[in-house]
N, C-alpha and C. Protein backbone atom coordinates (compact mmCIF):
# COMPACT_ATOMS: atom_id res chain seq x y z
N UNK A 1 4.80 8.67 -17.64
CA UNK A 1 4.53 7.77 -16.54
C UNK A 1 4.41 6.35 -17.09
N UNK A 2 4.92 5.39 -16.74
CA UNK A 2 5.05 4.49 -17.07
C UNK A 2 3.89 2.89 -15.80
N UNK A 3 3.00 2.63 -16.18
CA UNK A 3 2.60 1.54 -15.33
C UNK A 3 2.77 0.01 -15.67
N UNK A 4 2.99 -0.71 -14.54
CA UNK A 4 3.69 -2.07 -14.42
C UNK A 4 3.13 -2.85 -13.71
N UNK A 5 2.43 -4.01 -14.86
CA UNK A 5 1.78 -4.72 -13.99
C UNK A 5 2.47 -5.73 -12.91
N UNK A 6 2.07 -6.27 -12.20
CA UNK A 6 2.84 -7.23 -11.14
C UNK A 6 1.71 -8.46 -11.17
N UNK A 7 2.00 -9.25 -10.13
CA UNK A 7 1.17 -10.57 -9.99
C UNK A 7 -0.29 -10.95 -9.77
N UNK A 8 -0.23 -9.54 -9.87
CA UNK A 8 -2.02 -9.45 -9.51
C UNK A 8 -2.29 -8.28 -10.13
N UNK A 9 -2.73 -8.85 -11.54
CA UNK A 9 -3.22 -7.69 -12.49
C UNK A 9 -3.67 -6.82 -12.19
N UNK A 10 -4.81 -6.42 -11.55
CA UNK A 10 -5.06 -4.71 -11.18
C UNK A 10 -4.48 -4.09 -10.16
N UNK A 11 -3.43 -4.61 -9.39
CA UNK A 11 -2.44 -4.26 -8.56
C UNK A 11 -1.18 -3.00 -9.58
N UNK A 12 -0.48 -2.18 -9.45
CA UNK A 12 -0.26 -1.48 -10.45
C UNK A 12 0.94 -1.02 -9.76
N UNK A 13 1.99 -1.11 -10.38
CA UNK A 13 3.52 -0.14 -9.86
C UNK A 13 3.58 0.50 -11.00
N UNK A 14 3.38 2.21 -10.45
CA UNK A 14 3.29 3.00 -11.19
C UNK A 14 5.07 3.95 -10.77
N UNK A 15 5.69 4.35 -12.21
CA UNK A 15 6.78 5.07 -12.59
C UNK A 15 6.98 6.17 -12.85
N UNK A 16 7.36 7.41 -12.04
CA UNK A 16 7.38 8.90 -12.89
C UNK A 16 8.21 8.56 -13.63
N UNK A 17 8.25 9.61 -14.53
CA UNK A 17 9.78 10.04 -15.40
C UNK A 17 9.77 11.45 -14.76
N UNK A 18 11.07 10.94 -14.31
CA UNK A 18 11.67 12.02 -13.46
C UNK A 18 12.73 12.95 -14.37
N UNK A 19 12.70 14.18 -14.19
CA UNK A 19 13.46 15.16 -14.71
C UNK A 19 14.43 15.86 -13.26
N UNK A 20 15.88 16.29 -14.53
CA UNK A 20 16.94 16.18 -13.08
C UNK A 20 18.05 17.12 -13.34
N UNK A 21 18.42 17.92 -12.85
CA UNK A 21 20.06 18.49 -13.20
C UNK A 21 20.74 18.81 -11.71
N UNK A 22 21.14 20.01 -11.74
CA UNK A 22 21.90 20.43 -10.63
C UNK A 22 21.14 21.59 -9.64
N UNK A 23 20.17 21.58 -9.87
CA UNK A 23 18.93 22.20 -9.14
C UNK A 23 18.09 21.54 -8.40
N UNK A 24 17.97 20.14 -8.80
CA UNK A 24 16.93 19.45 -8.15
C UNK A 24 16.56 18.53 -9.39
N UNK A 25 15.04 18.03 -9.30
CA UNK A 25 14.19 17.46 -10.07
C UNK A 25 12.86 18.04 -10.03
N UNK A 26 12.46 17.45 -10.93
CA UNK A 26 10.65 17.39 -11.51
C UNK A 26 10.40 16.18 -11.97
N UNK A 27 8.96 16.32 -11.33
CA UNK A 27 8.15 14.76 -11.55
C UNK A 27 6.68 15.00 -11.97
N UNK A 28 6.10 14.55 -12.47
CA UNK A 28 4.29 14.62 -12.59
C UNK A 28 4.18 13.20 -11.69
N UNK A 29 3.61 13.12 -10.77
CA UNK A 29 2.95 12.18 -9.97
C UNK A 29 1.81 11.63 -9.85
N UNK A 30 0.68 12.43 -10.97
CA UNK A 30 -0.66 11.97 -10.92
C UNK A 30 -0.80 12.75 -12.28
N UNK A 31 -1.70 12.06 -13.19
CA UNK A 31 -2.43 12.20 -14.28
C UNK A 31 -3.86 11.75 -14.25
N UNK A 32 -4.58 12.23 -14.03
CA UNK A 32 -6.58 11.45 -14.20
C UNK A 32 -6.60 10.23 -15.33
N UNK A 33 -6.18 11.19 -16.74
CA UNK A 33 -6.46 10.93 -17.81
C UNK A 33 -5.59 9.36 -17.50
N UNK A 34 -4.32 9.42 -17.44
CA UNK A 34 -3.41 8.21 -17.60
C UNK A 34 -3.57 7.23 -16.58
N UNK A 35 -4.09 7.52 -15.37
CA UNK A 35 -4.42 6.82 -14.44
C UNK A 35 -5.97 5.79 -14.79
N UNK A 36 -6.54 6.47 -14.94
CA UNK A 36 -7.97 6.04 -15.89
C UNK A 36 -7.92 4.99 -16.82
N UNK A 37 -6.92 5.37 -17.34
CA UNK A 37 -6.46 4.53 -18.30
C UNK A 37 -5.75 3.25 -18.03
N UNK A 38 -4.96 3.14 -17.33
CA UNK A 38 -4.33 2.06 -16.64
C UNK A 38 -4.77 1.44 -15.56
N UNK A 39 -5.52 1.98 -14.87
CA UNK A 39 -6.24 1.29 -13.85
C UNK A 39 -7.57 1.13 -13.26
N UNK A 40 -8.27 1.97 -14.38
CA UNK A 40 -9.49 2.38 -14.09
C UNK A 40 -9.99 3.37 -13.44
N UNK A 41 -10.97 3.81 -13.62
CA UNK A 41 -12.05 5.58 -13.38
C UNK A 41 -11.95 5.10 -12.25
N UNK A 42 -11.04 6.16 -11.51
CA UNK A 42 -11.74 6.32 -9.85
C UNK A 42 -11.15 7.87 -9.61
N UNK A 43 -12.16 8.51 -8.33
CA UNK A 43 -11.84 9.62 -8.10
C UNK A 43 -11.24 9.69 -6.49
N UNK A 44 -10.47 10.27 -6.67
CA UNK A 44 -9.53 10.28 -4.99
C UNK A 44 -10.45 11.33 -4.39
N UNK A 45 -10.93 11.28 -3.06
CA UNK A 45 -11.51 12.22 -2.51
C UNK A 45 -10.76 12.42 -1.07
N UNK A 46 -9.45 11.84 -0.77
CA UNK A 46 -8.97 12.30 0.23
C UNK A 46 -7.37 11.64 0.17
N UNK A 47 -6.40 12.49 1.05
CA UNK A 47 -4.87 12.11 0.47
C UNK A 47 -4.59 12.07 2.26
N UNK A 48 -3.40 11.43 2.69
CA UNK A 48 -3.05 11.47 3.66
C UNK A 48 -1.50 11.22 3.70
N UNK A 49 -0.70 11.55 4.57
CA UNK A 49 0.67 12.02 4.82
C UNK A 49 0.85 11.68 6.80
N UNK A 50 1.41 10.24 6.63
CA UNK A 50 2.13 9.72 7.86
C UNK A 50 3.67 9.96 8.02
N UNK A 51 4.67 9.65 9.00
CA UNK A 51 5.63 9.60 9.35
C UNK A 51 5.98 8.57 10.16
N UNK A 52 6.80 7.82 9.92
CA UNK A 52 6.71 6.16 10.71
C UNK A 52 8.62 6.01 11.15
N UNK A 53 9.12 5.54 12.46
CA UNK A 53 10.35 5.51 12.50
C UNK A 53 10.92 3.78 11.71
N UNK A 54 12.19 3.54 11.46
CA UNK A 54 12.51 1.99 11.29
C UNK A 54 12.11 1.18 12.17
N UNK A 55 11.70 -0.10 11.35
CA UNK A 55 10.54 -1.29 12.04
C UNK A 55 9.42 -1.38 12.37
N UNK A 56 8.80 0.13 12.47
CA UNK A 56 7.39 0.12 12.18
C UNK A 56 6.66 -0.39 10.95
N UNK A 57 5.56 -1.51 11.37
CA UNK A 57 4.55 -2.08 10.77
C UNK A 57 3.52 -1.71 10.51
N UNK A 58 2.77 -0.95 9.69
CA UNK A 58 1.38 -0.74 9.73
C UNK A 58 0.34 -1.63 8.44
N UNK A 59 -0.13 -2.04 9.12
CA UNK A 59 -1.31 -2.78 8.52
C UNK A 59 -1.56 -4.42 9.24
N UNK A 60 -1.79 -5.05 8.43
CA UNK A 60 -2.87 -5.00 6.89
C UNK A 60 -4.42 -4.45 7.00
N UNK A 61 -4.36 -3.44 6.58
CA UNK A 61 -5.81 -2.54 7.06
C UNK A 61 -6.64 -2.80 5.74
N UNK A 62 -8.37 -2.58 5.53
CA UNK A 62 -9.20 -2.47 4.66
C UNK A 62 -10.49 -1.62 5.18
N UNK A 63 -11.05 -1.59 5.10
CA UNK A 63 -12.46 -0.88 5.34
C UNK A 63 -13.54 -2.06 4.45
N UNK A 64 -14.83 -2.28 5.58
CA UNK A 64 -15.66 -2.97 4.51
C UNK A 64 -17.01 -2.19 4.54
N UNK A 65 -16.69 -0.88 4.86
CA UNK A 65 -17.82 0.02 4.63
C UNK A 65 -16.73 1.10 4.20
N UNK A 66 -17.21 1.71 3.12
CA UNK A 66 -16.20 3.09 2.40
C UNK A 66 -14.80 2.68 1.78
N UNK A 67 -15.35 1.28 1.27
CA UNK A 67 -13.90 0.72 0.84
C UNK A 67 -13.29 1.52 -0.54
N UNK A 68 -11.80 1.75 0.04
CA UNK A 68 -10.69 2.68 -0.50
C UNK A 68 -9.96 1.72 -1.19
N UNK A 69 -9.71 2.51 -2.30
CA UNK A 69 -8.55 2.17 -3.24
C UNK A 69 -7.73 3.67 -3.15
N UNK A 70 -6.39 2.74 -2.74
CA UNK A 70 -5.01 3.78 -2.14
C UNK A 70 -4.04 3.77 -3.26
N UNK A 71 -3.69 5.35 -3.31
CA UNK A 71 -2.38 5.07 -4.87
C UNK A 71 -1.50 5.70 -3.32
N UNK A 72 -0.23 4.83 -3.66
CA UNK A 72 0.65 5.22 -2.42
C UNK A 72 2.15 5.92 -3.16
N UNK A 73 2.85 6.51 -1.86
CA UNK A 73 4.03 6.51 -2.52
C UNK A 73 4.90 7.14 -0.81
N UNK A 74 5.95 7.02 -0.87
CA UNK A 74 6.64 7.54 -0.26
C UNK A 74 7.72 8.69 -0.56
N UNK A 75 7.49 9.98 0.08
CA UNK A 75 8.20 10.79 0.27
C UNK A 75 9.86 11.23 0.73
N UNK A 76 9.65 10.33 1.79
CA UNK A 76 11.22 10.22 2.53
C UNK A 76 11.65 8.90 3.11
N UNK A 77 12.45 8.35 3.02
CA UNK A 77 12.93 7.08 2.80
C UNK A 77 12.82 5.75 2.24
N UNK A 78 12.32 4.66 2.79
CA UNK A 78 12.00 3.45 2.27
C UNK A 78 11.28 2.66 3.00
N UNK A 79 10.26 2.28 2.37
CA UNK A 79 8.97 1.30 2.79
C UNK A 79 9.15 -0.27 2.28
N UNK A 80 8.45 -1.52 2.45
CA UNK A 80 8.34 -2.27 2.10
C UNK A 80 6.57 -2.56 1.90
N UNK A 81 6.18 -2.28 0.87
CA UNK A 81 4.88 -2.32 0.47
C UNK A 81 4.00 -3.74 0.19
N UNK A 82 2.45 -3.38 0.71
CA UNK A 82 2.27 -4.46 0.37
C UNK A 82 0.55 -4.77 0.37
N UNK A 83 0.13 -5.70 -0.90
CA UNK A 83 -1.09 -5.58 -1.44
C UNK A 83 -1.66 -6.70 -1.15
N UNK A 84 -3.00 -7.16 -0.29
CA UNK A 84 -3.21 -8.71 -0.31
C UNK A 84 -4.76 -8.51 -0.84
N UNK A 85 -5.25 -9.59 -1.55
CA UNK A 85 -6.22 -9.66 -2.23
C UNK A 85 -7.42 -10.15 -1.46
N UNK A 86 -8.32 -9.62 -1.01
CA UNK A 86 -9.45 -9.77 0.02
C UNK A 86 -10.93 -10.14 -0.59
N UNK A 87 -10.99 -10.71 -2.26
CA UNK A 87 -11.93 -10.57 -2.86
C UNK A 87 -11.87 -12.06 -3.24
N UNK A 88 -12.96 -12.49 -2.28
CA UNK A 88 -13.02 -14.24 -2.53
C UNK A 88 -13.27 -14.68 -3.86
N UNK A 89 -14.03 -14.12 -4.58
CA UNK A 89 -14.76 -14.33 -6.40
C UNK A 89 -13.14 -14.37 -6.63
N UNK A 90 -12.10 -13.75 -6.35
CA UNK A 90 -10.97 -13.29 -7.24
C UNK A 90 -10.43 -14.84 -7.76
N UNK A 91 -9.44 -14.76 -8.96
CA UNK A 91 -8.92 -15.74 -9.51
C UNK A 91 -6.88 -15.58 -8.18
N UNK A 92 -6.97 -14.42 -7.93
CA UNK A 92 -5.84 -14.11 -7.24
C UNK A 92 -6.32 -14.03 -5.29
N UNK A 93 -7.61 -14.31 -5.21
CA UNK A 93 -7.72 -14.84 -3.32
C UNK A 93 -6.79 -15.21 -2.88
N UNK A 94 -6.07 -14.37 -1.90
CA UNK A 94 -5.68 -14.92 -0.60
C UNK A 94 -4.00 -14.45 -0.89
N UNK A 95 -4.10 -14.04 -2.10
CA UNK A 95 -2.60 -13.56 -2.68
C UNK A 95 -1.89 -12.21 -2.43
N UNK A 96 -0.60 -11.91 -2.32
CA UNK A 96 -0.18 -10.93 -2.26
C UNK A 96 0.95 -10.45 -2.67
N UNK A 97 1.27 -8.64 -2.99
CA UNK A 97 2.45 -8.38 -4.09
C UNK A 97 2.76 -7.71 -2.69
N UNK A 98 4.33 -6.71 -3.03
CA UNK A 98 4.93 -6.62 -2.03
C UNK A 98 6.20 -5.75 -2.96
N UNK A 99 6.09 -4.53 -2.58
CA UNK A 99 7.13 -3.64 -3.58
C UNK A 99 7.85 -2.56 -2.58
N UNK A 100 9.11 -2.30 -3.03
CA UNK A 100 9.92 -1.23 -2.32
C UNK A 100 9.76 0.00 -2.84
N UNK A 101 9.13 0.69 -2.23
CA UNK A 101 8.77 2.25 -2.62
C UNK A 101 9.96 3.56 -1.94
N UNK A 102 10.19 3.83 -2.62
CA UNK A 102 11.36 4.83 -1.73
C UNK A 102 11.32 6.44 -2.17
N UNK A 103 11.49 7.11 -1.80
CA UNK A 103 11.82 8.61 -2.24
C UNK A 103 13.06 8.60 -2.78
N UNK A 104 13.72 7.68 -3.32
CA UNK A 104 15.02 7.64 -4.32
C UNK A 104 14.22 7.22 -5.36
N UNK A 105 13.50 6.09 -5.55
CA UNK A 105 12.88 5.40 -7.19
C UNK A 105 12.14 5.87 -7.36
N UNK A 106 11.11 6.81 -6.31
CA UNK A 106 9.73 7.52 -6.42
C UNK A 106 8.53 6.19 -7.51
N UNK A 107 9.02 5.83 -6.81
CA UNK A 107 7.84 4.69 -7.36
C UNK A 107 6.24 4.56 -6.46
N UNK A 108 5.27 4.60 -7.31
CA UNK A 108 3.79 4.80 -6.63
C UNK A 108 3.36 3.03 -6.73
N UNK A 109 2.26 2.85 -5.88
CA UNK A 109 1.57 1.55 -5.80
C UNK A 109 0.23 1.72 -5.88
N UNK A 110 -0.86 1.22 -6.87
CA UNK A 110 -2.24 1.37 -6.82
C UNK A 110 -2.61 -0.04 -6.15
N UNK A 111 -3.10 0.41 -5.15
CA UNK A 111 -3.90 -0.80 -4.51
C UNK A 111 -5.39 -0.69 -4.52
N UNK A 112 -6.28 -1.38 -5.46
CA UNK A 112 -7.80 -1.41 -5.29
C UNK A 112 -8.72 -1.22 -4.34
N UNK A 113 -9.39 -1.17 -4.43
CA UNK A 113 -10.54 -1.35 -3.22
C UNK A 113 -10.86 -3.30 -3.52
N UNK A 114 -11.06 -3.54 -2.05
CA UNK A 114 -11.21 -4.50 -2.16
C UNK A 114 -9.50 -5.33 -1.71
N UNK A 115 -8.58 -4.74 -1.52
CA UNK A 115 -7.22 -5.31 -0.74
C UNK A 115 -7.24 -4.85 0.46
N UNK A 116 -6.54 -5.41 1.65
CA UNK A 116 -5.60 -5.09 2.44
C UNK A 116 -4.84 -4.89 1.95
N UNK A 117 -4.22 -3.51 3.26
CA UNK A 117 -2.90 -2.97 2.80
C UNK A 117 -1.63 -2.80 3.72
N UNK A 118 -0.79 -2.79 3.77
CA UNK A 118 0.56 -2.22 5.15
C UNK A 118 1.56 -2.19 4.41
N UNK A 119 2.22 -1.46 5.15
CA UNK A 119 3.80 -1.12 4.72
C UNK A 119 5.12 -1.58 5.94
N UNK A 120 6.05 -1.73 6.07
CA UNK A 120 7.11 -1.90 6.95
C UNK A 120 8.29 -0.98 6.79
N UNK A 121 8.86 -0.09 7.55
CA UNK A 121 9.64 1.09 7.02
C UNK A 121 11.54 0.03 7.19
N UNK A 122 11.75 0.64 6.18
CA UNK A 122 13.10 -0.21 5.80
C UNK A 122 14.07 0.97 6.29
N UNK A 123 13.61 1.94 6.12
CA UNK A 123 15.04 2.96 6.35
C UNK A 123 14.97 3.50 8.08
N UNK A 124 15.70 4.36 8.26
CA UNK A 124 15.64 5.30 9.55
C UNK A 124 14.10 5.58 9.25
N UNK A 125 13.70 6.64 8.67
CA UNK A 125 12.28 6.60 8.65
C UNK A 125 11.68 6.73 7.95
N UNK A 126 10.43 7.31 7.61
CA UNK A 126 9.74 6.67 6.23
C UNK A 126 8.66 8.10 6.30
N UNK A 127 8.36 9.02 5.18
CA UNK A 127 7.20 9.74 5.22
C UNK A 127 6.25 8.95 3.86
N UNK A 128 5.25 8.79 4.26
CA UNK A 128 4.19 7.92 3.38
C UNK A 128 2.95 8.81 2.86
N UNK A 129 2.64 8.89 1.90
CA UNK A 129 1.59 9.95 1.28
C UNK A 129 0.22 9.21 0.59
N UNK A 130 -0.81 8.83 0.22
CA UNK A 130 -1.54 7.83 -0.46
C UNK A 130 -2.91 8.92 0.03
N UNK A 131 -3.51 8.56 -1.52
CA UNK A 131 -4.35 9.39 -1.95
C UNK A 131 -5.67 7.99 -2.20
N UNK A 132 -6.80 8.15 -1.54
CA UNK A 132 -7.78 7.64 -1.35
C UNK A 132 -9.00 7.80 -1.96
N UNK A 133 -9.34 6.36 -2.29
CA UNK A 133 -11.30 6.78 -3.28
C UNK A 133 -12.25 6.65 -2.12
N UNK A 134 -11.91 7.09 -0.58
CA UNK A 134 -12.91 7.15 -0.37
C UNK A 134 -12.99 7.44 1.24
N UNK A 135 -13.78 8.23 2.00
CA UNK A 135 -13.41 8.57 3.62
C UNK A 135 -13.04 7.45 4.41
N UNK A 136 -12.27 7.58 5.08
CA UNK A 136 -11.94 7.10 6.19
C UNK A 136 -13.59 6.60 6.95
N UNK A 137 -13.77 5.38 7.38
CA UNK A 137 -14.33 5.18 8.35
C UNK A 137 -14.31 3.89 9.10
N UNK A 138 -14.22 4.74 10.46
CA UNK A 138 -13.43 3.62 11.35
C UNK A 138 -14.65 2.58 11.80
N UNK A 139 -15.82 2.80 11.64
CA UNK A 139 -16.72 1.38 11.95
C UNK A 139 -16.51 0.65 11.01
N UNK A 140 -15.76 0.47 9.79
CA UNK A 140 -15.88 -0.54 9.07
C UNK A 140 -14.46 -0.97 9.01
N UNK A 141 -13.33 -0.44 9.62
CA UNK A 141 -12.09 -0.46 9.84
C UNK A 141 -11.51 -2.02 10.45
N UNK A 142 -10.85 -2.97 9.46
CA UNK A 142 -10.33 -4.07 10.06
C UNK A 142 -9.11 -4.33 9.87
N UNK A 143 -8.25 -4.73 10.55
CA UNK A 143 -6.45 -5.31 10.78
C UNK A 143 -6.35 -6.81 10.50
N UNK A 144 -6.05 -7.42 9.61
CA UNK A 144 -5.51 -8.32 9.85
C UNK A 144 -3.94 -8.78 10.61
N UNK A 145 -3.70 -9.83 10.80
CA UNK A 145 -2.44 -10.18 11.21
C UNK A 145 -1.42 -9.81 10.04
N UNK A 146 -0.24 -9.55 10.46
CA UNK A 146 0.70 -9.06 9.61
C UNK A 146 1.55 -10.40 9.24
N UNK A 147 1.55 -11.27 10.34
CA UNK A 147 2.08 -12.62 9.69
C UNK A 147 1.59 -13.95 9.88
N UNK A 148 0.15 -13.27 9.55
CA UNK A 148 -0.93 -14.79 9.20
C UNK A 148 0.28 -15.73 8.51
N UNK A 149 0.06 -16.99 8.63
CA UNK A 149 0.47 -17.86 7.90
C UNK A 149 -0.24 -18.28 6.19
N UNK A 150 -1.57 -18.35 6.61
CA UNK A 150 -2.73 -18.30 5.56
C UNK A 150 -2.24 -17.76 4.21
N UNK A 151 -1.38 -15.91 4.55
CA UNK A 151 -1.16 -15.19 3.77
C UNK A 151 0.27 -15.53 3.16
N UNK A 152 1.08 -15.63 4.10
CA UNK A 152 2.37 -15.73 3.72
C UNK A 152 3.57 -14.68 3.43
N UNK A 153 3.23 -13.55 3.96
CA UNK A 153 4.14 -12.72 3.43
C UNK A 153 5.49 -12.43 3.71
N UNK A 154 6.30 -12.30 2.42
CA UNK A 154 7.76 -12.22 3.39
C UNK A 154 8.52 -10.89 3.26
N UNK A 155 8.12 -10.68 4.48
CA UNK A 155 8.37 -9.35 5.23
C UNK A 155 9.97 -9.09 5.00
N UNK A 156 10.89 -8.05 4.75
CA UNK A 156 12.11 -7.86 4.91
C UNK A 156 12.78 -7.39 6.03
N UNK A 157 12.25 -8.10 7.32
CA UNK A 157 12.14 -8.00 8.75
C UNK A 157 13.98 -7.15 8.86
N UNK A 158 14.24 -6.51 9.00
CA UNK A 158 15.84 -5.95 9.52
C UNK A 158 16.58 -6.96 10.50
N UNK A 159 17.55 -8.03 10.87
CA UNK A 159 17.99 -8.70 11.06
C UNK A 159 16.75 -9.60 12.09
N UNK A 160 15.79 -9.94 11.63
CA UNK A 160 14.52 -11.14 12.17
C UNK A 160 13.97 -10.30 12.78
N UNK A 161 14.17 -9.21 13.36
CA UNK A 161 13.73 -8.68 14.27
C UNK A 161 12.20 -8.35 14.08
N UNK A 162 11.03 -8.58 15.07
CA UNK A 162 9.77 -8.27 15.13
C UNK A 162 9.24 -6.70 14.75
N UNK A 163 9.12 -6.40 13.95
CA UNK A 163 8.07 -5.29 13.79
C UNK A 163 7.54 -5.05 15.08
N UNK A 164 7.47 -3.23 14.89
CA UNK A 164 6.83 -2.60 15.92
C UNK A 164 5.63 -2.14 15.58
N UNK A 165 4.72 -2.94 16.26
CA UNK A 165 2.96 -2.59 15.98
C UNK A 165 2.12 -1.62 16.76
N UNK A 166 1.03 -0.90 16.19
CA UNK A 166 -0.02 -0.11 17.09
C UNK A 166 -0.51 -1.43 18.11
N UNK A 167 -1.56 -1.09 19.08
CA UNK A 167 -1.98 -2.17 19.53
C UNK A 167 -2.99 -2.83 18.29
N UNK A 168 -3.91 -2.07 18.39
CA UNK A 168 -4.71 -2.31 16.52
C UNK A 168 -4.27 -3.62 15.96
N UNK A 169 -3.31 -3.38 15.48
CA UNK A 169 -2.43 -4.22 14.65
C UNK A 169 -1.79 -5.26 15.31
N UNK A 170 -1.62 -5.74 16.41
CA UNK A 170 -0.90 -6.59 17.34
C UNK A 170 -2.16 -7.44 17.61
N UNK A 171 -3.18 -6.47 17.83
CA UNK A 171 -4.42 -7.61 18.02
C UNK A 171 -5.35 -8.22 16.87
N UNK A 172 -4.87 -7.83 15.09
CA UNK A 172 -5.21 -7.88 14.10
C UNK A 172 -5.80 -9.58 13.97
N UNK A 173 -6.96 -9.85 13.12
CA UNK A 173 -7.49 -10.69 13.09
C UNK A 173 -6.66 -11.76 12.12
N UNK A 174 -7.47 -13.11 11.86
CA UNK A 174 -6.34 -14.00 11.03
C UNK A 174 -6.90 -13.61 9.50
N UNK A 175 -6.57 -14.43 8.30
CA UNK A 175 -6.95 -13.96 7.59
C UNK A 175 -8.08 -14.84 6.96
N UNK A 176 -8.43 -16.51 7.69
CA UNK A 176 -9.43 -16.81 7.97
C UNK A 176 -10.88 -16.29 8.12
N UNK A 177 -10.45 -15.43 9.29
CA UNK A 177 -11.48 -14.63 9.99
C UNK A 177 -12.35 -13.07 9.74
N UNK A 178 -11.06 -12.86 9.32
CA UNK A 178 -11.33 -11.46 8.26
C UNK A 178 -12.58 -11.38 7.40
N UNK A 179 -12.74 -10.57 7.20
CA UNK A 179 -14.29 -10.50 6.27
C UNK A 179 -13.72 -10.24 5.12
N UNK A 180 -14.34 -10.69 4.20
CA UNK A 180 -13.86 -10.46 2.65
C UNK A 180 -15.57 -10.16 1.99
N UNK A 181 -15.16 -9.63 0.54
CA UNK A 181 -15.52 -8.90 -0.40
C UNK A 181 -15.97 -9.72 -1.40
C-alpha cells in the first residue's frame, strides 16, 4: 500500500497494489498496522455503502459532536472527492484537496476528523464505501454550501451543469457561518 501526501498534510491518498490476471484481481484495502502508521491511531467503528446516480452532489458534511474521520473509496464508478479543512488553529484553514477516486484506480482518501467532506459522481453512477472513527449523529450534523465562494472549489461540474442536491445540502450553510473546530 502505498500513501500520498497531497496539499494538506494529514489529508492522505492512499494506493492498493493491486494483483491481476485473467480471473480477476486482489487487493488488501485496509491494514491497522500501515494505516497507523501513515496517518495516525484511529479505530473505525462504523463503514457505510451509498449508491448515487451522475451529478449527484453530496456534501460538504462534518459532525461537531462525534466528529468522524472517513477513509473513503469507491466501489463502482467515479467520484470527484473532496477534503476542506474546518480547523481554524490549522496552518491549512479554509483549504481544500479534491481527488478522483474510481473503482478502476481503486484509490482510497483519508479525511480527518475535523474536515468537511462531499463527493460529485463523474460517471453514470457511483457506489461509495467509507469507513468511520465514529457514529453517525445527526444533532451535530452540518452542510455547508457546495459552492461557497469563501472555499473555492472547482468542482468537475459535467458540461456547467448544476449538481443535483438533497434538500440538506441545497440549504447548506456558508462557510463563514459554519462552525469550526
Amino acid at each position: 500500500m502505498k500513501f500520498i501526501n497531497t496539499s494538506i498534510p494529514e489529508v492522505k491518498i492512499i494506493e492498493p497494489q493491486v494483483f491481476g490476471d485473467e480471473r480477476g484481481f486482489f487487493m488488501e484495502t485496509f491494514r491497522t498496522s500501515l494505516f497507523n502508521e501513515n496517518c495516525g491511531k484511529r479505530e473505525f467503528v462504523q463503514e457505510n455503502h451509498s449508491k448515487s446516480a451522475h451529478g449527484i452532489l453530496r456534501g460538504l458534511h462534518y459532525q461537531t459532536q462525534n466528529t468522524q474521520g472517513k477513509l473513503v473509496r469507491v466501489t463502482k464508478g467515479e467520484v470527484f472527492d473532496v477534503a476542506v479543512d474546518m480547523r481554524k488553529d490549522s496552518a491549512t484553514f479554509g483549504q481544500w484537496v479534491g481527488v478522483l477516486l474510481s473503482a478502476e484506480n481503486k484509490r482510497q482518501l483519508w479525511v480527518p476528523e475535523g474536515f468537511a467532506h462531499g463527493f460529485y459522481v463523474t460517471s453514470d453512477e457511483a457506489e461509495f464505501v467509507y469507513k468511520c472513527t465514529d457514529y453517525y449523529n445527526p444533532n451535530g450534523d452540518v452542510s455547508v454550501k457546495w459552492d461557497d465562494p469563501t472555499i473555492g472549489i472547482e468542482w468537475p461540474l459535467v458540461d456547467d451543469v448544476a449538481p443535483i442536491l438533497s434538500a440538506k445540502d441545497a440549504g447548506g450553510v456558508s462557510f463563514m457561518d459554519a462552525p469550526k473546530f
